[in-house]
PDB file of N, CA and C in Angstrom:
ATOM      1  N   UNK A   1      35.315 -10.877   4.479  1.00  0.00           N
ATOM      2  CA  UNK A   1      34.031 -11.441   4.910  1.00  0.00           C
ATOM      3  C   UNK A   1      33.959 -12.894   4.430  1.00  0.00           C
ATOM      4  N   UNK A   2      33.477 -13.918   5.169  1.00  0.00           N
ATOM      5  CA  UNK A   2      33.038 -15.072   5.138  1.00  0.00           C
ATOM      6  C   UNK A   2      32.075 -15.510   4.586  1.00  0.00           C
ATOM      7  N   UNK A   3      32.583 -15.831   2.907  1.00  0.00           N
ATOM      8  CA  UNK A   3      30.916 -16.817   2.369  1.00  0.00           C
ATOM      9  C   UNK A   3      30.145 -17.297   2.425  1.00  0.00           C
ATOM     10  N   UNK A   4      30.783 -18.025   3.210  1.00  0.00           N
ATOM     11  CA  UNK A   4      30.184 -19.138   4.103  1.00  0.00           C
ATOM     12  C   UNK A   4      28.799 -18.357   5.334  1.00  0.00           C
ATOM     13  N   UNK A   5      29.786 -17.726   6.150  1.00  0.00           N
ATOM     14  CA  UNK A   5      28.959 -16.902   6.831  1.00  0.00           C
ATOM     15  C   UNK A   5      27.634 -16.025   6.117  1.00  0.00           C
ATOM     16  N   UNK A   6      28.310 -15.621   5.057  1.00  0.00           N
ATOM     17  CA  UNK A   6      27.227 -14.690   4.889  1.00  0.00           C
ATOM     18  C   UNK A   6      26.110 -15.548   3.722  1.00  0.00           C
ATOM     19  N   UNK A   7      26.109 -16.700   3.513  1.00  0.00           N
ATOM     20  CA  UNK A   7      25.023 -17.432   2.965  1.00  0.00           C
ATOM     21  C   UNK A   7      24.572 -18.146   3.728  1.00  0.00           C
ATOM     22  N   UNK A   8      25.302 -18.785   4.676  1.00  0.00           N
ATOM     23  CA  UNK A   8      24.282 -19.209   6.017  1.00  0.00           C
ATOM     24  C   UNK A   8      23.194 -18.391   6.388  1.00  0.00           C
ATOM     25  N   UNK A   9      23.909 -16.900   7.110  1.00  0.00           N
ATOM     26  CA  UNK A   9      22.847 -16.014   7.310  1.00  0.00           C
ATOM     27  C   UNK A   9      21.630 -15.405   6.270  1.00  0.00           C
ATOM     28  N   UNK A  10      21.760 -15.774   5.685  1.00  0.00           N
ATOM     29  CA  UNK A  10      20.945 -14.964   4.136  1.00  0.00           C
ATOM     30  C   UNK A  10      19.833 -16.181   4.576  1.00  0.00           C
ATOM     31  N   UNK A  11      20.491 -17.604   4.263  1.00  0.00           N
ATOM     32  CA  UNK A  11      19.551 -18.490   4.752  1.00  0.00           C
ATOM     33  C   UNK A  11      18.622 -18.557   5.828  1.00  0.00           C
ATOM     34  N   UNK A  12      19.091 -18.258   7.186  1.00  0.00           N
ATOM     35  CA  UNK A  12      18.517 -17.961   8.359  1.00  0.00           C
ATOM     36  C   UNK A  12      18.154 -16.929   8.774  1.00  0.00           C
ATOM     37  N   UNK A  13      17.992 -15.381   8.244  1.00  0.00           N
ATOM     38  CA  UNK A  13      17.107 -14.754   7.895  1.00  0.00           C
ATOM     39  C   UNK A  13      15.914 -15.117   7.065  1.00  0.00           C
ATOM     40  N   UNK A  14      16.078 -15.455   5.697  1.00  0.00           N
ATOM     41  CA  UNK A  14      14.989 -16.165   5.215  1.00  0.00           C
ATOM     42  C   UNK A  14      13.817 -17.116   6.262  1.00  0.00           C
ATOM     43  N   UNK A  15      14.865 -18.197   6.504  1.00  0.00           N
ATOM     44  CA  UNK A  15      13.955 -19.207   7.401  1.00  0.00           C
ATOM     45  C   UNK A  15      13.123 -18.264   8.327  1.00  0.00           C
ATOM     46  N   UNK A  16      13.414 -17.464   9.149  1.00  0.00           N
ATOM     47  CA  UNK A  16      12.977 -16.690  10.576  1.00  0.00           C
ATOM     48  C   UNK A  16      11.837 -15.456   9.845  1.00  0.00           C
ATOM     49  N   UNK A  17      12.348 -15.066   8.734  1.00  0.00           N
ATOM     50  CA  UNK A  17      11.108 -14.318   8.196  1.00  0.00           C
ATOM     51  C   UNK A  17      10.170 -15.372   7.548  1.00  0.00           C
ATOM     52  N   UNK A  18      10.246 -16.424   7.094  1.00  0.00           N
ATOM     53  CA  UNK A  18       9.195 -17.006   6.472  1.00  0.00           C
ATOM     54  C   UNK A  18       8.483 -17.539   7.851  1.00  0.00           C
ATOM     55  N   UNK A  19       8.745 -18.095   8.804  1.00  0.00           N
ATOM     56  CA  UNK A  19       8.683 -19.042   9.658  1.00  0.00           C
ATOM     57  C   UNK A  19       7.857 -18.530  10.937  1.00  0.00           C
ATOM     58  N   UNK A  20       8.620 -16.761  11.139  1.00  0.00           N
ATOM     59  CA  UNK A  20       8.166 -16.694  12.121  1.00  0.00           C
ATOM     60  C   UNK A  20       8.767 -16.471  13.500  1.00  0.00           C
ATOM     61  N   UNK A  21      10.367 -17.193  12.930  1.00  0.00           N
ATOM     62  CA  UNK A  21      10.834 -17.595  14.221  1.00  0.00           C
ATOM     63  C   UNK A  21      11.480 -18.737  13.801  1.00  0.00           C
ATOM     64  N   UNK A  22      12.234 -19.554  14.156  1.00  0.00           N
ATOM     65  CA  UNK A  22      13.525 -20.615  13.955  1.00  0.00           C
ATOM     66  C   UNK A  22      14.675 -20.423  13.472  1.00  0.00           C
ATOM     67  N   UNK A  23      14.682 -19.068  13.241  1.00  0.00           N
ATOM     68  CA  UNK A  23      15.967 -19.421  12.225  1.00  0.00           C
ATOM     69  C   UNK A  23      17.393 -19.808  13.085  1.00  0.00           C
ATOM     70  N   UNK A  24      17.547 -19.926  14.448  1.00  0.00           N
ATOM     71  CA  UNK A  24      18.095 -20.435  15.415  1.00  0.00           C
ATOM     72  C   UNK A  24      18.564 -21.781  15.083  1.00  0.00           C
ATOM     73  N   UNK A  25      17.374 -22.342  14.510  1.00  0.00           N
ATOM     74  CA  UNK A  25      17.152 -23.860  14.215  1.00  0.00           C
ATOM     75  C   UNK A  25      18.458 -23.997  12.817  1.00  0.00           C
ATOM     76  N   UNK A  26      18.042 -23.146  12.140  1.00  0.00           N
ATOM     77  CA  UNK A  26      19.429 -23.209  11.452  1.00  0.00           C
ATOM     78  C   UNK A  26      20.466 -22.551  11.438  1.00  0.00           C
ATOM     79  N   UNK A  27      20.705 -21.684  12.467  1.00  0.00           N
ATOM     80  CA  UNK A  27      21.900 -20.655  12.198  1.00  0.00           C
ATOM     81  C   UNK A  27      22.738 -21.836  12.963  1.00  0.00           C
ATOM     82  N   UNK A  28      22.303 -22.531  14.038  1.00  0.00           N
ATOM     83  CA  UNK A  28      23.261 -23.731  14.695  1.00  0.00           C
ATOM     84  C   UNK A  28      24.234 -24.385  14.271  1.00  0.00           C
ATOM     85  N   UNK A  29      23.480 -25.351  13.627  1.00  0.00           N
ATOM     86  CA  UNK A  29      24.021 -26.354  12.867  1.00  0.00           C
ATOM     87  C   UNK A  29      25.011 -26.009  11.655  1.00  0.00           C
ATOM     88  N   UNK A  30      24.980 -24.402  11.490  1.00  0.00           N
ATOM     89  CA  UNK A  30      25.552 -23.908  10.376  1.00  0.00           C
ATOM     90  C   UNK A  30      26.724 -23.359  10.436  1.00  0.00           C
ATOM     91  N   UNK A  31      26.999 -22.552  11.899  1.00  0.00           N
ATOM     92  CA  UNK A  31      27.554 -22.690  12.749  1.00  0.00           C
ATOM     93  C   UNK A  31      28.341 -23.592  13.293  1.00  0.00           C
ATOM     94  N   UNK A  32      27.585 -24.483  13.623  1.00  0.00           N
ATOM     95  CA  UNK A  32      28.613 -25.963  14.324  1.00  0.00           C
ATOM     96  C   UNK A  32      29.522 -26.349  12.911  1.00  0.00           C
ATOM     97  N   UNK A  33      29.250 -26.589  11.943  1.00  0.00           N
ATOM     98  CA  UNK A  33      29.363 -27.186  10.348  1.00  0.00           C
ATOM     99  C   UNK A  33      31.072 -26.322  10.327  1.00  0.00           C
ATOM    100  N   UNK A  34      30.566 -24.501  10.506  1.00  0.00           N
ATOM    101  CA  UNK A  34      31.561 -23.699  10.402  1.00  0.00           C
ATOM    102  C   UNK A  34      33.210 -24.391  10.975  1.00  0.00           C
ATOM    103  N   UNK A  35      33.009 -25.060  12.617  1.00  0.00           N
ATOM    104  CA  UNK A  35      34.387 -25.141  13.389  1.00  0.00           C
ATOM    105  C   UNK A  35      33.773 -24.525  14.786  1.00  0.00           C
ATOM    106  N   UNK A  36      32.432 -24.332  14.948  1.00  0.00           N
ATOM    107  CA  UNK A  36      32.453 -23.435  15.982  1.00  0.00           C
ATOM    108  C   UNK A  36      32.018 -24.171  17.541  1.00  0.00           C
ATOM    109  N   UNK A  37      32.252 -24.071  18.371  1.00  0.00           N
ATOM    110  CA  UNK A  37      31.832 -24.940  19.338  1.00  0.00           C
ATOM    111  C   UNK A  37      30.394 -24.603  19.674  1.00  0.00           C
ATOM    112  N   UNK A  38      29.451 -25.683  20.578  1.00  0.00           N
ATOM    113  CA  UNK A  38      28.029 -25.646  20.941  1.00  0.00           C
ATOM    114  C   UNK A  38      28.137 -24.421  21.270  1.00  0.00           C
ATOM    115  N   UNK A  39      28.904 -24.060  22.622  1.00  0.00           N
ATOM    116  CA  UNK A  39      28.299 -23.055  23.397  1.00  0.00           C
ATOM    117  C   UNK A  39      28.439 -21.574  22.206  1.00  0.00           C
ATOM    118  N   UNK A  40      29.883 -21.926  21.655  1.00  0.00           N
ATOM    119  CA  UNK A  40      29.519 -20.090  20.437  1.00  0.00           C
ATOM    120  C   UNK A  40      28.478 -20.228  19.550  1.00  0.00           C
ATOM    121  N   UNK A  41      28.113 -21.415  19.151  1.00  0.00           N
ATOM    122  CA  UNK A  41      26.966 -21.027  17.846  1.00  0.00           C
ATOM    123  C   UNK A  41      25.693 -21.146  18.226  1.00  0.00           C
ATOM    124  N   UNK A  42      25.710 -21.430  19.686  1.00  0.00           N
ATOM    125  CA  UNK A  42      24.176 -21.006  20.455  1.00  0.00           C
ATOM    126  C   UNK A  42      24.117 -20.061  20.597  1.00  0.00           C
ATOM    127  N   UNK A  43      25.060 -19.025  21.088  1.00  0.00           N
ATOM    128  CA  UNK A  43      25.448 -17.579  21.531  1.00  0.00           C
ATOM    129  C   UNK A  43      25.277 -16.874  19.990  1.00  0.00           C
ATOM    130  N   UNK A  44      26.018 -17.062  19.451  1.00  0.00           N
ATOM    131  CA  UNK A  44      26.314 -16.263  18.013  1.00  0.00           C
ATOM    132  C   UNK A  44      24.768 -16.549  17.282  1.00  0.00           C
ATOM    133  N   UNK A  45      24.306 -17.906  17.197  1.00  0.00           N
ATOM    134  CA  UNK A  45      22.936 -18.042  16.604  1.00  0.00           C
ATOM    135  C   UNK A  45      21.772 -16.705  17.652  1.00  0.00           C
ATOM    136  N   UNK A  46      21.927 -16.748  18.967  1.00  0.00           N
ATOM    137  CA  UNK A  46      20.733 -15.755  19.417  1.00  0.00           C
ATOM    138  C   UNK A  46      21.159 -14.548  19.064  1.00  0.00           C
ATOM    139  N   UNK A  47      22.424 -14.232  18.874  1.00  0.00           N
ATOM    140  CA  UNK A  47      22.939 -12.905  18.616  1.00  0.00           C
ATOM    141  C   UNK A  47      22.886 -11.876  17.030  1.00  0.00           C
ATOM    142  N   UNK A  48      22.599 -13.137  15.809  1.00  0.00           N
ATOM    143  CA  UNK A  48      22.398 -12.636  14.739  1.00  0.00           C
ATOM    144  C   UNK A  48      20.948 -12.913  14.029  1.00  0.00           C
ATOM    145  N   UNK A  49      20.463 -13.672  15.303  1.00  0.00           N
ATOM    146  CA  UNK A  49      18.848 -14.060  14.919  1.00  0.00           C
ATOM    147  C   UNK A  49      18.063 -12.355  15.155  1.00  0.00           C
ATOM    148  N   UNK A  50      18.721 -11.600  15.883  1.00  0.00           N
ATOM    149  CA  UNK A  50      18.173 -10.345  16.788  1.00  0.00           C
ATOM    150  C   UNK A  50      17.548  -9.564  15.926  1.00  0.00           C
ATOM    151  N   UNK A  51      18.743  -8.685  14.655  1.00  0.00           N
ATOM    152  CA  UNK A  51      18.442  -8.046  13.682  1.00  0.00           C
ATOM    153  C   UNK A  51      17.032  -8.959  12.985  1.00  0.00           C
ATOM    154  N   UNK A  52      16.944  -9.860  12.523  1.00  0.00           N
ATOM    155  CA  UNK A  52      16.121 -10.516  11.881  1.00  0.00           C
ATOM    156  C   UNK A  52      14.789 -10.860  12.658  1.00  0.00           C
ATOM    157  N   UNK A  53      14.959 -11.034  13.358  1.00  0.00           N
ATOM    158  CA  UNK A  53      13.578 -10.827  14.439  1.00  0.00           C
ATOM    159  C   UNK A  53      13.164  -9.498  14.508  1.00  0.00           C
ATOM    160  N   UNK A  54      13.700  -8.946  14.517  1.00  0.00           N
ATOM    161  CA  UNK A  54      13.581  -7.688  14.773  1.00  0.00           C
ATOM    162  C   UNK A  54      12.540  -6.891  12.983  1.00  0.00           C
ATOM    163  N   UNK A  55      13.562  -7.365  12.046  1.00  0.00           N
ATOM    164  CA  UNK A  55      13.081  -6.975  10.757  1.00  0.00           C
ATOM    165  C   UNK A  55      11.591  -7.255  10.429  1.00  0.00           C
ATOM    166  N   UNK A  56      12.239  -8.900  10.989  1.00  0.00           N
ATOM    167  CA  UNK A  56      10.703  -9.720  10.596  1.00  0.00           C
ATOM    168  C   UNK A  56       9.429  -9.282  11.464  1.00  0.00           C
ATOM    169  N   UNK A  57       9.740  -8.876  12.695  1.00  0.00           N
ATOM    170  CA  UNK A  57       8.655  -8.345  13.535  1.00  0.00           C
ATOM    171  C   UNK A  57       7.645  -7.010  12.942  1.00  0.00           C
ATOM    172  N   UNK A  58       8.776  -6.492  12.612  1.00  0.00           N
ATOM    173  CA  UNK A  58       8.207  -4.931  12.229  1.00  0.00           C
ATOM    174  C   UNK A  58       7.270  -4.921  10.780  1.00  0.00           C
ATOM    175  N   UNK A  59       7.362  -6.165   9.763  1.00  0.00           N
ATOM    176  CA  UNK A  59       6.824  -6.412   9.145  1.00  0.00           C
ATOM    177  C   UNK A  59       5.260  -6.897   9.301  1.00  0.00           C
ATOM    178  N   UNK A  60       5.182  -7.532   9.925  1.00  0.00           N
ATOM    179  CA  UNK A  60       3.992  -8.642  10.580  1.00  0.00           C
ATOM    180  C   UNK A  60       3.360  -7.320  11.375  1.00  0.00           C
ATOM    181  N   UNK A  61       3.884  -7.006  12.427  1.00  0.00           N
ATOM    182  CA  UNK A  61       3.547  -5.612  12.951  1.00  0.00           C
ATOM    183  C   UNK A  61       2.619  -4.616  11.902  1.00  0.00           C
ATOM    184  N   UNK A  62       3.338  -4.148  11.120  1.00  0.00           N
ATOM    185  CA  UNK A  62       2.911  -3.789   9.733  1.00  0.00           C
ATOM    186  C   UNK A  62       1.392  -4.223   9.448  1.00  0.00           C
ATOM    187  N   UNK A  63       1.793  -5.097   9.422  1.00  0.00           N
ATOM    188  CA  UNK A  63       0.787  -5.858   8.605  1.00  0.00           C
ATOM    189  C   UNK A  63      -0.630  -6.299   9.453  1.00  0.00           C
ATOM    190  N   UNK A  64      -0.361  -6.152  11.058  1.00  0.00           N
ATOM    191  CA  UNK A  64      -1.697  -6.263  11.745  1.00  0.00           C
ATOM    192  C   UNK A  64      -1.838  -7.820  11.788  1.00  0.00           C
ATOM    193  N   UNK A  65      -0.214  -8.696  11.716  1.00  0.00           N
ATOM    194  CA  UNK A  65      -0.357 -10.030  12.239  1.00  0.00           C
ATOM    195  C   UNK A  65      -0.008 -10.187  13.325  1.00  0.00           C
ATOM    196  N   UNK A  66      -0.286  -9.398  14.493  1.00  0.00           N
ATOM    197  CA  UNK A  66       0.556  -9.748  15.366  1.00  0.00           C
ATOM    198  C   UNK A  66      -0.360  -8.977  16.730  1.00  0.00           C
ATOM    199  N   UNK A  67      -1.298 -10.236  17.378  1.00  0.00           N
ATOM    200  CA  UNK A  67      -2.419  -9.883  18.805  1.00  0.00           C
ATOM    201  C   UNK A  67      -1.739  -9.426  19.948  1.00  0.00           C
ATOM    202  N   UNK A  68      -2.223  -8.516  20.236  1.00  0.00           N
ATOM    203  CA  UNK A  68      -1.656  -7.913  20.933  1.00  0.00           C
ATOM    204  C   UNK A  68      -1.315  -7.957  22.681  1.00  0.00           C
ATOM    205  N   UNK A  69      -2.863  -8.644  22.449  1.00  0.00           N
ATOM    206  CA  UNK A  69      -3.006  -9.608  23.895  1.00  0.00           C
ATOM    207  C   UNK A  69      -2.132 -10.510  23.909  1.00  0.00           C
ATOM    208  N   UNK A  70      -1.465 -10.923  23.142  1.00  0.00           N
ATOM    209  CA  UNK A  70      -0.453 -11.581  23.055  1.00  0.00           C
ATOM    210  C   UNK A  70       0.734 -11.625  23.081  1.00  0.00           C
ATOM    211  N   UNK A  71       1.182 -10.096  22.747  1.00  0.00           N
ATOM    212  CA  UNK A  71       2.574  -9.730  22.571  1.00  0.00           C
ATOM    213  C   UNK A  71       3.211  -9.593  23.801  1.00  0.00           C
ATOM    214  N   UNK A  72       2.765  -8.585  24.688  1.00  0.00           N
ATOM    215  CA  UNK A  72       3.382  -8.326  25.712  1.00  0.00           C
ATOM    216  C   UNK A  72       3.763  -9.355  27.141  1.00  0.00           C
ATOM    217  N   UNK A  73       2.703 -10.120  27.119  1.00  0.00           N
ATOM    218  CA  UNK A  73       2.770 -11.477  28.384  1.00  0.00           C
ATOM    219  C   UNK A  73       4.107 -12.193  27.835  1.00  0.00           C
ATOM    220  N   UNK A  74       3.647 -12.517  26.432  1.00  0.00           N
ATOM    221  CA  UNK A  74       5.069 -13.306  25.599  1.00  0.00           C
ATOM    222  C   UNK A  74       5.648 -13.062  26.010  1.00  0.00           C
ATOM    223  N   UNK A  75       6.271 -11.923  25.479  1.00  0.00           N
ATOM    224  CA  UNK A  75       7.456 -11.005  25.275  1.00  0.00           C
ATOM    225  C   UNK A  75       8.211 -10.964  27.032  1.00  0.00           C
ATOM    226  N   UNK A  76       7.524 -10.371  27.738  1.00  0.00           N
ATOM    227  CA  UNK A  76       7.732 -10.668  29.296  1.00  0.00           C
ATOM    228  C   UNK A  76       8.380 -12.037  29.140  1.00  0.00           C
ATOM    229  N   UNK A  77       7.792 -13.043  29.283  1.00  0.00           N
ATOM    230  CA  UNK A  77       8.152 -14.445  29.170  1.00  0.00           C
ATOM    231  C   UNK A  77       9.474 -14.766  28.825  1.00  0.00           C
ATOM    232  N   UNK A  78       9.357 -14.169  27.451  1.00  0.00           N
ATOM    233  CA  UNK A  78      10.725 -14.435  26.337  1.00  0.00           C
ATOM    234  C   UNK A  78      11.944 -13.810  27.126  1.00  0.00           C
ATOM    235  N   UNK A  79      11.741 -12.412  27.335  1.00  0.00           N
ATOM    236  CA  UNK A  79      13.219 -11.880  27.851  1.00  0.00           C
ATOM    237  C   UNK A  79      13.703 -12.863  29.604  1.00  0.00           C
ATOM    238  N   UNK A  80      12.587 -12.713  30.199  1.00  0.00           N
ATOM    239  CA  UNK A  80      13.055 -13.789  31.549  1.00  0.00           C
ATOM    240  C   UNK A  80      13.689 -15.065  30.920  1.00  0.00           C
ATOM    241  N   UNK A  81      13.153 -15.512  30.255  1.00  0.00           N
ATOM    242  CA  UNK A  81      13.491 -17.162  29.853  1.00  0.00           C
ATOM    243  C   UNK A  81      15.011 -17.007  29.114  1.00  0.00           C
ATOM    244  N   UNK A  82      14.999 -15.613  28.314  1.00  0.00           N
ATOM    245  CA  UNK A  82      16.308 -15.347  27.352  1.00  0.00           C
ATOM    246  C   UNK A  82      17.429 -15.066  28.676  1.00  0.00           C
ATOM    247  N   UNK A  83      17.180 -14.344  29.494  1.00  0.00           N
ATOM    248  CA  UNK A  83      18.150 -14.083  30.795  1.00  0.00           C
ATOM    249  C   UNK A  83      18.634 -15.177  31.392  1.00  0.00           C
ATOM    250  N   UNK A  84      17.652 -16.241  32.159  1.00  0.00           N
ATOM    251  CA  UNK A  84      18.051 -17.012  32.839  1.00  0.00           C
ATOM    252  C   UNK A  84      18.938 -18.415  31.518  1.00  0.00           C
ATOM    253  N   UNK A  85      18.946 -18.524  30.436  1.00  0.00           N
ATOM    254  CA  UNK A  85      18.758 -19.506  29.304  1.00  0.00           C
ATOM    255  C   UNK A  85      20.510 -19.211  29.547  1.00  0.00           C
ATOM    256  N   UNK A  86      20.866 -18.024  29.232  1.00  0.00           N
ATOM    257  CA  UNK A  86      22.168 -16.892  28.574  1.00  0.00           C
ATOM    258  C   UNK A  86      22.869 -17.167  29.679  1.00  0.00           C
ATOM    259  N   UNK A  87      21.989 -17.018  31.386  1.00  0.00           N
ATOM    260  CA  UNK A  87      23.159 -17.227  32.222  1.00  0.00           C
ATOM    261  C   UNK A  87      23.234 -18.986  32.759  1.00  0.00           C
ATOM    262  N   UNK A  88      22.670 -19.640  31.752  1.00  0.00           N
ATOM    263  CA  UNK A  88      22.674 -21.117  32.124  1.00  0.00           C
ATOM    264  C   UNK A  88      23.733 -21.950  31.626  1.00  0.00           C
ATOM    265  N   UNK A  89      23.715 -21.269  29.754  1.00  0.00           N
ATOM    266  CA  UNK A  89      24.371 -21.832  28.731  1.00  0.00           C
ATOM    267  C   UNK A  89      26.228 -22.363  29.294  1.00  0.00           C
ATOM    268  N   UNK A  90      26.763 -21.173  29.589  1.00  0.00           N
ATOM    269  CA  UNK A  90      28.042 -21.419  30.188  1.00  0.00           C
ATOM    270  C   UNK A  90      28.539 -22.577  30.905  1.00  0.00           C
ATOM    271  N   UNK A  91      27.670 -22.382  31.942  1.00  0.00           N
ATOM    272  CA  UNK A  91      27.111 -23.691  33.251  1.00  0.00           C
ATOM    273  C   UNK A  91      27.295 -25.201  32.339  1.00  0.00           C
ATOM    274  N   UNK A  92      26.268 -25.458  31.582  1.00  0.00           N
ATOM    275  CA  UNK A  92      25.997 -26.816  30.743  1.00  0.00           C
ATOM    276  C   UNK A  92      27.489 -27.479  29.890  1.00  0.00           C
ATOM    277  N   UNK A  93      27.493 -28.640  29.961  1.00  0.00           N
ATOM    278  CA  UNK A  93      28.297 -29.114  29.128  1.00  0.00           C
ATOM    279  C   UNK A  93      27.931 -29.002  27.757  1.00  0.00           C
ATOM    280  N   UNK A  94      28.855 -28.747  26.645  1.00  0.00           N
ATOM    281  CA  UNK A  94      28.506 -29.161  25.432  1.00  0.00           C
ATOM    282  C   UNK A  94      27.848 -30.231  24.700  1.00  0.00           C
ATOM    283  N   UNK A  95      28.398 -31.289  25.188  1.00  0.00           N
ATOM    284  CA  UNK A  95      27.341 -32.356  24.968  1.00  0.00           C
ATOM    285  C   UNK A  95      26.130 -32.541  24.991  1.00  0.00           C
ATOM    286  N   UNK A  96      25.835 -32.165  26.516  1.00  0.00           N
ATOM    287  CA  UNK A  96      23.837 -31.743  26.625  1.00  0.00           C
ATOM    288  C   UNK A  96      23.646 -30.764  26.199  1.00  0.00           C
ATOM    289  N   UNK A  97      24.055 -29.437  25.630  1.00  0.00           N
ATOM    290  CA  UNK A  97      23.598 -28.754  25.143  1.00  0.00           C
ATOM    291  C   UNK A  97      22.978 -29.294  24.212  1.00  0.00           C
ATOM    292  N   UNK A  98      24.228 -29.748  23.002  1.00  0.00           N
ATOM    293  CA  UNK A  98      24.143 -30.191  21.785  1.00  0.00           C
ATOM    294  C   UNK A  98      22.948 -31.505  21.588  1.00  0.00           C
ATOM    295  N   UNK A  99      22.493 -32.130  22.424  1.00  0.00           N
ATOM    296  CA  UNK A  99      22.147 -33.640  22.671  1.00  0.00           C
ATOM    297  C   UNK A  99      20.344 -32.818  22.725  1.00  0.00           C
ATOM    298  N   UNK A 100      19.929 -31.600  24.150  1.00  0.00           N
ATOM    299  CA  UNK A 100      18.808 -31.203  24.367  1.00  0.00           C
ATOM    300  C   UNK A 100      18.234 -30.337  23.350  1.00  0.00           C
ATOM    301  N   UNK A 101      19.428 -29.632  21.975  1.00  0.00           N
ATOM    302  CA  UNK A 101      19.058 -28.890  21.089  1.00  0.00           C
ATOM    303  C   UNK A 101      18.266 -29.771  20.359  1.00  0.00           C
ATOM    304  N   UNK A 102      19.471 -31.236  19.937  1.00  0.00           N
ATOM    305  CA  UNK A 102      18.589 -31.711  19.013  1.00  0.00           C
ATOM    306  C   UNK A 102      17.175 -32.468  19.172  1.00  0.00           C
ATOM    307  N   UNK A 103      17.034 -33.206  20.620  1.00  0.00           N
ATOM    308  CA  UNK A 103      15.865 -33.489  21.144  1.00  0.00           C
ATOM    309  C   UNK A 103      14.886 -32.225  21.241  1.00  0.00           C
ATOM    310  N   UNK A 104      14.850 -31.436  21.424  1.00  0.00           N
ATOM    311  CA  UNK A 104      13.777 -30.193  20.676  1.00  0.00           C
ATOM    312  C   UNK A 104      13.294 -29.763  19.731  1.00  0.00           C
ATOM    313  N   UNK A 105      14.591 -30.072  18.509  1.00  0.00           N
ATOM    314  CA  UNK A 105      14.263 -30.033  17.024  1.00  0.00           C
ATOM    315  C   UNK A 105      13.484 -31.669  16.719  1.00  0.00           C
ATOM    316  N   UNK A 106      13.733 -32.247  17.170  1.00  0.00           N
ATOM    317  CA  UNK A 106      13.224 -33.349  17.034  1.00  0.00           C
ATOM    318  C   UNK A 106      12.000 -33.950  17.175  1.00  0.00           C
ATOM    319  N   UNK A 107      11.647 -33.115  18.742  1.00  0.00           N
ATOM    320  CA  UNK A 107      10.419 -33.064  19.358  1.00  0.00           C
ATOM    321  C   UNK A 107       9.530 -32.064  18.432  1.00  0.00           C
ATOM    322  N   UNK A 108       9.943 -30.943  17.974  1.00  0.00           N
ATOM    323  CA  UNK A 108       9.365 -30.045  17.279  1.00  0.00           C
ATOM    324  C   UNK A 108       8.827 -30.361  15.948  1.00  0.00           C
ATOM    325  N   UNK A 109       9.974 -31.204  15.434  1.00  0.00           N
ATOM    326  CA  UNK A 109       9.913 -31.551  14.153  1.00  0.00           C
ATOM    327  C   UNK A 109       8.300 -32.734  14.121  1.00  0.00           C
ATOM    328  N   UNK A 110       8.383 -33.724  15.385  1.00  0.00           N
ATOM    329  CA  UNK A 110       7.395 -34.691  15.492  1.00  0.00           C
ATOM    330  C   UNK A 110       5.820 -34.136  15.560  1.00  0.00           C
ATOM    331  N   UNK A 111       5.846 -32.897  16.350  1.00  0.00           N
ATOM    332  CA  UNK A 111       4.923 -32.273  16.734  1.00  0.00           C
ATOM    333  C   UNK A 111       4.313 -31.873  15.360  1.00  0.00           C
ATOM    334  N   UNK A 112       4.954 -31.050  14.316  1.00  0.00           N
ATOM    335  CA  UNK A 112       4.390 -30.553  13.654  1.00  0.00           C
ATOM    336  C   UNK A 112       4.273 -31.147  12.579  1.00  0.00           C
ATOM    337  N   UNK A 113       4.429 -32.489  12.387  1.00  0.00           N
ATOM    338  CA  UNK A 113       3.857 -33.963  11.713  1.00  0.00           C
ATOM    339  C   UNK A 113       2.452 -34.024  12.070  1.00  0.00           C
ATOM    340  N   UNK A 114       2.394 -34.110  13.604  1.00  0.00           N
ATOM    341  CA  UNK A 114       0.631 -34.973  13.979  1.00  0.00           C
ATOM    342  C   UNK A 114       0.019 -33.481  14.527  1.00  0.00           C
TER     343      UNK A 114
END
């Protein structure tokens, strides 16, 4: 097993349970850091974010943080957007992948400044 790997992920579980959600935001870059190309550590980042979404959901769930009027329209949303995203990724060059990831983190990052 991979140290590396498995303290990245420890990390990006953390982030996605504290957060909510991102830990994408860092499984990437942690990923890329690894040797791995855009298109695998976009793939591999949605693929080990799952369990942890999943953990973190059932918690919040738990806990009666989570409207309900809200969940299901999302959720609808999320899996269409996750389908068409999954059969896009391939399609895209690495470059814009890599270029529109970080203009999102970027944009995101600005947003939640002002």
């Amino acid at each position: 097993m991979n140290f590396f790997y498995l303290l990245g992920g420890a990390g990006v579980g953390a982030a996605n349970g504290l957060f909510g959600g991102g830990g994408g935001m860092i499984a990437v870059p942690v990923l890329k850091a690894a040797g791995r190309s855009a298109h695998e550590a976009h793939a591999t980042a949605l693929a080990v974010i799952l369990p942890a979404s999943f953990a973190s959901a059932l918690v919040y769930l738990a806990g009666g943080l989570v409207p309900f009027s809200v969940l299901l329209p999302a959720a609808l949303g999320v899996v269409a957007g996750g389908l068409f995203g999954a059969r896009l990724l391939p399609r895209v060059p690495e470059r814009f992948v890599t270029f529109l990831f970080a203009a999102f983190m970027l944009a995101a990052g600005i947003r939640m400044l002002f």
